[in-house]
C-alpha atoms as a PDB file:
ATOM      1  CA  UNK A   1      17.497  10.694   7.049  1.00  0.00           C
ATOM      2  CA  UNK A   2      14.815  12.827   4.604  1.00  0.00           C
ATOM      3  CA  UNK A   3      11.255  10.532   4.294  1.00  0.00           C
ATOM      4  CA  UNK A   4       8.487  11.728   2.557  1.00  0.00           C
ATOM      5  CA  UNK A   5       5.401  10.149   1.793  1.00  0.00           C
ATOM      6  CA  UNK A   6       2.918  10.745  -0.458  1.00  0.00           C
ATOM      7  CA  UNK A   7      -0.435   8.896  -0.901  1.00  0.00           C
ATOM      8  CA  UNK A   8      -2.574   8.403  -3.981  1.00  0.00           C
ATOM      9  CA  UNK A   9      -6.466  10.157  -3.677  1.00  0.00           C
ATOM     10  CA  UNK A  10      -7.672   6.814  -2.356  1.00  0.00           C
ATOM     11  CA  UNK A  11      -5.705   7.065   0.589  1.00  0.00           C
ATOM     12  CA  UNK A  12      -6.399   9.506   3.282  1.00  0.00           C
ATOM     13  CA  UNK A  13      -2.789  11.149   3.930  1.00  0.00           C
ATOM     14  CA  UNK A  14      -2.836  11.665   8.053  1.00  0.00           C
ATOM     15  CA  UNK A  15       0.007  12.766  10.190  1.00  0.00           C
ATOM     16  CA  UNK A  16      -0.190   9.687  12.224  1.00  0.00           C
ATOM     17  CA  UNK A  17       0.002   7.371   9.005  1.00  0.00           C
ATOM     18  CA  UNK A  18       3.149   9.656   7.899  1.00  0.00           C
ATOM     19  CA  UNK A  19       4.848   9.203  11.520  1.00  0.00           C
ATOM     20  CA  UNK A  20       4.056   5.249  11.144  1.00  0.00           C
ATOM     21  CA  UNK A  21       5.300   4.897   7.689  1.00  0.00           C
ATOM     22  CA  UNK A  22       8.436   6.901   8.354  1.00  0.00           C
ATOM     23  CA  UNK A  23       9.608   4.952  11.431  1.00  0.00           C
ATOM     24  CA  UNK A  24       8.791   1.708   9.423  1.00  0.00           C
ATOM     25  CA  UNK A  25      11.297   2.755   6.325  1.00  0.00           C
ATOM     26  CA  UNK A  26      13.328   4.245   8.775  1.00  0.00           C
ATOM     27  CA  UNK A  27      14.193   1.610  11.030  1.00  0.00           C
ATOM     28  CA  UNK A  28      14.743  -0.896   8.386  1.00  0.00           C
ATOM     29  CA  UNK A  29      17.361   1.002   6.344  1.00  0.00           C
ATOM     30  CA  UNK A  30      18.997   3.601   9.432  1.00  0.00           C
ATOM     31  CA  UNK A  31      22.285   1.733   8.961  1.00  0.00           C
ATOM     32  CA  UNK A  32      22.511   2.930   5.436  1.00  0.00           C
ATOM     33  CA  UNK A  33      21.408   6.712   5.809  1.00  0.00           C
ATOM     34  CA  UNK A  34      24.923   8.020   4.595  1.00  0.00           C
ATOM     35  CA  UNK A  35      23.875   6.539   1.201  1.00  0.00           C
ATOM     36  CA  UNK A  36      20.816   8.353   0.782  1.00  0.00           C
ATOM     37  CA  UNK A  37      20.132  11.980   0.059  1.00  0.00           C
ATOM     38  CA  UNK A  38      16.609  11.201   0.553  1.00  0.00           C
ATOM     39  CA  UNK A  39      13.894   8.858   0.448  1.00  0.00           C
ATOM     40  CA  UNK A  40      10.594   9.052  -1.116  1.00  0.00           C
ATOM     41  CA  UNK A  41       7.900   6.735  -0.330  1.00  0.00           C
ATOM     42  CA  UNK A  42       4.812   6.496  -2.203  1.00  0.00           C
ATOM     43  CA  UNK A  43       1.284   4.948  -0.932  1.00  0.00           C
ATOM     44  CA  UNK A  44      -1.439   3.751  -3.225  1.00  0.00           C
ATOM     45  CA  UNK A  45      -4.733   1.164  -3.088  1.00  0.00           C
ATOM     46  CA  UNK A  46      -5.606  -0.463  -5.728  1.00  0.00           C
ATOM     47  CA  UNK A  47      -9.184  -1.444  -5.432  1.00  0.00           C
ATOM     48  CA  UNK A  48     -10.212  -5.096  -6.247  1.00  0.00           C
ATOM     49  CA  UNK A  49     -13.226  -5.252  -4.363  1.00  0.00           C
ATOM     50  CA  UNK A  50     -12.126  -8.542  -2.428  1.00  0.00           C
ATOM     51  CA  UNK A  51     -11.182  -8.360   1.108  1.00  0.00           C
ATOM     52  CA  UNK A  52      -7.267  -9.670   2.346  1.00  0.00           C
ATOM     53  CA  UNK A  53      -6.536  -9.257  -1.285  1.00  0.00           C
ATOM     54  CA  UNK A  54      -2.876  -7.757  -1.629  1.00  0.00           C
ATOM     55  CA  UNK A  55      -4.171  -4.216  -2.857  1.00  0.00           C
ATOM     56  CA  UNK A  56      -2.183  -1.982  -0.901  1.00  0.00           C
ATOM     57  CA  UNK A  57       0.716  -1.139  -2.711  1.00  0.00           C
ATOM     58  CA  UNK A  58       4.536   1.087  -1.369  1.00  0.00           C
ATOM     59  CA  UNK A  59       6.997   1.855  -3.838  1.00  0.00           C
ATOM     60  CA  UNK A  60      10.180   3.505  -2.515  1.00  0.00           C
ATOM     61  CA  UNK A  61      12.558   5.448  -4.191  1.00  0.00           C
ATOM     62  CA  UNK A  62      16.248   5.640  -2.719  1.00  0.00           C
ATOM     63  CA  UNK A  63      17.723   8.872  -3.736  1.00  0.00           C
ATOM     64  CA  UNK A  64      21.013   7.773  -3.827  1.00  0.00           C
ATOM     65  CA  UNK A  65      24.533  10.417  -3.420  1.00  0.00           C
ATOM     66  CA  UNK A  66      26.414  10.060  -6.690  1.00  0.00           C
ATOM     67  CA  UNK A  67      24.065   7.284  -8.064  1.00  0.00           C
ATOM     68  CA  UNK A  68      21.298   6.765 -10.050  1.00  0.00           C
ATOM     69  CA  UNK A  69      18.121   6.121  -7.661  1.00  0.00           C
ATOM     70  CA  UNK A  70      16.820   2.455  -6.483  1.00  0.00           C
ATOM     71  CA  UNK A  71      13.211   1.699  -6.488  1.00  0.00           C
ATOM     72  CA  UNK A  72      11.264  -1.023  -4.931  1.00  0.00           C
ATOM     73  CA  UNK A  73       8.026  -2.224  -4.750  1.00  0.00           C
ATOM     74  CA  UNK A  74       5.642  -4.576  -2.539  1.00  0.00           C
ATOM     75  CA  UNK A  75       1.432  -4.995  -1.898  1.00  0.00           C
ATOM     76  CA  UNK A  76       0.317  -6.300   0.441  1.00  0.00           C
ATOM     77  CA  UNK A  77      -2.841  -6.597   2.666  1.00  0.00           C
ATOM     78  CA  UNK A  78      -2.353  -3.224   4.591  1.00  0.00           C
ATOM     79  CA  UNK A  79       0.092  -0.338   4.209  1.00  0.00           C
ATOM     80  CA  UNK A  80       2.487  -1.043   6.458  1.00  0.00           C
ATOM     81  CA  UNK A  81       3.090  -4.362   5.782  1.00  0.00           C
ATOM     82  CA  UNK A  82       3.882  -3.187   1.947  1.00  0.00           C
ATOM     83  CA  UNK A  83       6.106  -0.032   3.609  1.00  0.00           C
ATOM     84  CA  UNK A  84       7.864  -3.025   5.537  1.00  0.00           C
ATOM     85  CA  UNK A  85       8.155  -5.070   2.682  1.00  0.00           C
ATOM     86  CA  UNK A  86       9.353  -2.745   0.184  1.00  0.00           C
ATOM     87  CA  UNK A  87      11.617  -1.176   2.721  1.00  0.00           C
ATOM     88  CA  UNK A  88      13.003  -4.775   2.769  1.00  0.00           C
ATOM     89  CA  UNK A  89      13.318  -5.185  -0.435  1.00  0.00           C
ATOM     90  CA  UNK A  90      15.635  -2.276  -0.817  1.00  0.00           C
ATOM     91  CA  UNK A  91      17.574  -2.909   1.878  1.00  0.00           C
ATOM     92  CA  UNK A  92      18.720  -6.262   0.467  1.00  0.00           C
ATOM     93  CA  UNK A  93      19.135  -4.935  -3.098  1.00  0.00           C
ATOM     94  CA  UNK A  94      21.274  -1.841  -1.697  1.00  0.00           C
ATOM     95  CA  UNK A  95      23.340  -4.238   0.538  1.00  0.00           C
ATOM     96  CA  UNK A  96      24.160  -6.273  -1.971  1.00  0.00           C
ATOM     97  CA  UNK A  97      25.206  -3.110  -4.250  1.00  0.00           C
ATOM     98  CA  UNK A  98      27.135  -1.344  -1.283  1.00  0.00           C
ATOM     99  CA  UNK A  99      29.071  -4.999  -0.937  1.00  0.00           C
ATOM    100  CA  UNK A 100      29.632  -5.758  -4.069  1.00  0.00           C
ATOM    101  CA  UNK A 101      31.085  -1.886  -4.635  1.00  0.00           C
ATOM    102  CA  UNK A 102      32.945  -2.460  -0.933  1.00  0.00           C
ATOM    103  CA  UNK A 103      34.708  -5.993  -2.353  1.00  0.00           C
ATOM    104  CA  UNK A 104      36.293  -4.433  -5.472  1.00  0.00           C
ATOM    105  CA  UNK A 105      38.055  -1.450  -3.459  1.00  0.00           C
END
Protein backbone atom coordinates (compact mmCIF):
# COMPACT_ATOMS: atom_id res chain seq x y z
CA UNK A 1 0.00 0.00 0.00
CA UNK A 2 1.51 3.74 -1.21
CA UNK A 3 1.38 6.33 2.15
CA UNK A 4 2.63 9.57 1.97
CA UNK A 5 2.55 12.19 4.37
CA UNK A 6 2.97 15.57 4.21
CA UNK A 7 2.99 18.13 7.09
CA UNK A 8 2.04 21.79 7.12
CA UNK A 9 5.27 24.41 8.12
CA UNK A 10 4.14 24.13 11.73
CA UNK A 11 4.93 20.67 11.90
CA UNK A 12 8.39 19.39 11.85
CA UNK A 13 8.21 16.48 9.07
CA UNK A 14 10.75 13.62 10.70
CA UNK A 15 11.31 10.17 9.42
CA UNK A 16 10.26 8.69 12.64
CA UNK A 17 6.85 10.71 12.63
CA UNK A 18 6.43 9.41 8.82
CA UNK A 19 7.19 5.62 9.95
CA UNK A 20 4.54 6.23 12.95
CA UNK A 21 1.91 7.79 10.89
CA UNK A 22 2.22 5.22 8.12
CA UNK A 23 1.88 2.11 10.32
CA UNK A 24 -1.10 3.93 12.07
CA UNK A 25 -3.14 4.42 8.52
CA UNK A 26 -1.75 1.34 7.55
CA UNK A 27 -2.87 -1.01 10.00
CA UNK A 28 -6.29 0.34 10.20
CA UNK A 29 -7.22 0.05 6.50
CA UNK A 30 -4.53 -3.14 5.28
CA UNK A 31 -7.65 -5.22 4.60
CA UNK A 32 -8.73 -2.81 1.96
CA UNK A 33 -5.32 -2.09 0.09
CA UNK A 34 -6.67 -3.62 -3.28
CA UNK A 35 -9.00 -0.56 -3.30
CA UNK A 36 -6.49 1.99 -3.12
CA UNK A 37 -3.95 3.18 -5.63
CA UNK A 38 -2.60 5.26 -2.96
CA UNK A 39 -3.05 7.11 0.08
CA UNK A 40 -2.18 10.55 0.97
CA UNK A 41 -2.17 11.76 4.40
CA UNK A 42 -1.86 15.24 5.33
CA UNK A 43 -0.65 16.73 8.91
CA UNK A 44 -1.42 20.20 10.11
CA UNK A 45 -1.66 22.27 13.75
CA UNK A 46 -3.78 24.67 14.10
CA UNK A 47 -2.65 26.91 16.84
CA UNK A 48 -5.20 28.01 19.55
CA UNK A 49 -2.92 28.78 22.17
CA UNK A 50 -4.78 26.45 24.80
CA UNK A 51 -3.25 23.29 25.84
CA UNK A 52 -5.38 19.59 25.25
CA UNK A 53 -7.31 21.67 22.84
CA UNK A 54 -8.14 19.43 19.67
CA UNK A 55 -5.64 21.41 17.31
CA UNK A 56 -3.96 18.75 15.62
CA UNK A 57 -5.66 18.05 12.61
CA UNK A 58 -5.16 14.54 9.65
CA UNK A 59 -7.05 14.61 6.62
CA UNK A 60 -6.68 11.52 4.39
CA UNK A 61 -7.28 11.15 0.97
CA UNK A 62 -8.10 7.53 -0.44
CA UNK A 63 -7.01 7.39 -3.97
CA UNK A 64 -9.39 5.09 -5.01
CA UNK A 65 -8.94 2.48 -8.55
CA UNK A 66 -11.78 3.46 -10.86
CA UNK A 67 -13.37 5.93 -8.32
CA UNK A 68 -13.48 9.25 -7.42
CA UNK A 69 -11.21 9.75 -4.13
CA UNK A 70 -12.60 9.62 -0.32
CA UNK A 71 -11.45 12.12 2.14
CA UNK A 72 -11.67 12.22 5.82
CA UNK A 73 -10.92 14.30 8.48
CA UNK A 74 -10.33 14.28 12.45
CA UNK A 75 -8.33 16.75 15.31
CA UNK A 76 -7.52 15.80 17.93
CA UNK A 77 -5.09 16.42 20.88
CA UNK A 78 -1.91 14.90 19.18
CA UNK A 79 -1.20 13.62 15.68
CA UNK A 80 -1.65 10.30 15.95
CA UNK A 81 -4.66 10.17 17.63
CA UNK A 82 -6.18 12.40 14.56
CA UNK A 83 -4.11 9.84 11.96
CA UNK A 84 -6.07 7.07 14.02
CA UNK A 85 -9.15 8.78 13.93
CA UNK A 86 -9.35 9.84 10.48
CA UNK A 87 -7.97 6.54 9.38
CA UNK A 88 -11.16 5.33 11.17
CA UNK A 89 -13.27 7.36 9.76
CA UNK A 90 -12.48 6.17 6.31
CA UNK A 91 -12.44 2.85 6.99
CA UNK A 92 -16.10 2.86 8.05
CA UNK A 93 -17.20 5.18 5.21
CA UNK A 94 -15.27 2.85 2.57
CA UNK A 95 -16.79 -0.32 4.19
CA UNK A 96 -19.93 0.77 3.98
CA UNK A 97 -19.35 1.84 0.13
CA UNK A 98 -17.45 -1.53 -0.72
CA UNK A 99 -20.78 -3.34 0.95
CA UNK A 100 -23.22 -1.55 -0.31
CA UNK A 101 -21.43 -1.95 -4.06
CA UNK A 102 -20.78 -5.92 -2.89
CA UNK A 103 -24.87 -6.34 -2.05
CA UNK A 104 -26.12 -5.16 -5.47
CA UNK A 105 -23.77 -7.65 -7.54
Amino acid sequence: MHIEVSTDSSIEGSEALTNQIKGLVEHELTHLKEHFTRLEVHLSDAPTGAAGQEDKHCMIEARLKGRQPAVAKYAAATLEQAAKGAASKLKSSLESTFGKLAGGR
